[in-house]
Protein backbone atom coordinates (compact mmCIF):
# COMPACT_ATOMS: atom_id res chain seq x y z
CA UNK A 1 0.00 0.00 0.00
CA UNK A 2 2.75 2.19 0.78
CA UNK A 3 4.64 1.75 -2.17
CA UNK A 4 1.49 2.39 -4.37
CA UNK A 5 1.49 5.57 -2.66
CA UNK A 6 5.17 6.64 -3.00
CA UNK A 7 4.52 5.48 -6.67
CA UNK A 8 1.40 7.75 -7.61
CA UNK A 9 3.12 10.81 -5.38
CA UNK A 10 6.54 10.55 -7.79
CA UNK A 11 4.25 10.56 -10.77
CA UNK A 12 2.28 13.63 -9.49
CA UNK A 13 5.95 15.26 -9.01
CA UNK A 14 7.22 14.46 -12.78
CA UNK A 15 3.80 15.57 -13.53
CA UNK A 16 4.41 18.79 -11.75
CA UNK A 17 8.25 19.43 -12.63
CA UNK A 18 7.17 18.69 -16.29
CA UNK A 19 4.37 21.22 -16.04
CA UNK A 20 7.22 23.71 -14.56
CA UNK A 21 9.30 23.23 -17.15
CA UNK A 22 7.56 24.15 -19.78
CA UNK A 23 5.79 26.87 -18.40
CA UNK A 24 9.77 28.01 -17.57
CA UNK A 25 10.45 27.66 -21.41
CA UNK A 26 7.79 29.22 -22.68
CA UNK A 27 8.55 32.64 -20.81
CA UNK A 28 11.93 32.43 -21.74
CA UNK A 29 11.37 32.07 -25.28
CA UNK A 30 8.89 34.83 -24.73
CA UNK A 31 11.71 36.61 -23.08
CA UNK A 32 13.96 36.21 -25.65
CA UNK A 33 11.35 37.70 -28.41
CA UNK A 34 10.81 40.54 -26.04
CA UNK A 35 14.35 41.23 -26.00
CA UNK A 36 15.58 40.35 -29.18
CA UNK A 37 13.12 42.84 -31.01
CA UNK A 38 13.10 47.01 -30.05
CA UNK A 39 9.50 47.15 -31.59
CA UNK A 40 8.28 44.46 -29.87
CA UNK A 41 9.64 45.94 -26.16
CA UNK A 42 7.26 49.27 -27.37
CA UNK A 43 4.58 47.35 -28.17
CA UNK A 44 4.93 45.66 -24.96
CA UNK A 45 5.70 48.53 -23.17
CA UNK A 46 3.09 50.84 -24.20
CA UNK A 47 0.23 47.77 -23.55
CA UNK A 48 1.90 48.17 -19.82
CA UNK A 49 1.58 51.96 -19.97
CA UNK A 50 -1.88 51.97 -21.27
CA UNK A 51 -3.07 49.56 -18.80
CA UNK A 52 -1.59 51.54 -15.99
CA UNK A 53 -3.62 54.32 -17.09
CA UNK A 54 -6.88 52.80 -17.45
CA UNK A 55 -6.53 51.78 -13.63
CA UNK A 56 -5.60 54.80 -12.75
CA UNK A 57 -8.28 57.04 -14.29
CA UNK A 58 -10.77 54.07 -12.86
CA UNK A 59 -11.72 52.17 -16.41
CA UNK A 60 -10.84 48.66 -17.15
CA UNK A 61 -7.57 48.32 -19.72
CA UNK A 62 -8.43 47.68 -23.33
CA UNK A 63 -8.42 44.70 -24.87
CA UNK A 64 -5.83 44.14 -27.65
């Protein structure tokens, strides 16, 4: 019983570290686009800035 247990728990774990790991390459290649391309940081940028404002002046951000 306890081994079934240990068994099903280090699945669960790969599961998870799998799950981790490509959630962790995902945002770096999304990193890397970011960085690699100037008109992609402005777009980025000004989605952050526009955001920003809509909370500020109390309406929800628009949706791109």
């Amino acid at each position: 019983m306890l081994m079934m247990s240990q068994n099903r728990l280090a699945a669960r774990d790969r599961l998870k570290a799998h799950n981790d790991y490509e959630i962790n390459r995902k945002t770096e290649e999304d990193v890397r686009a970011v960085l690699a391309h100037p008109s992609a940081q402005d777009e980025a940028l000004s989605q952050i800035v526009e955001a920003m404002a809509a909370r500020v002046n109390g309406s929800p951000p628009a949706k791109a």
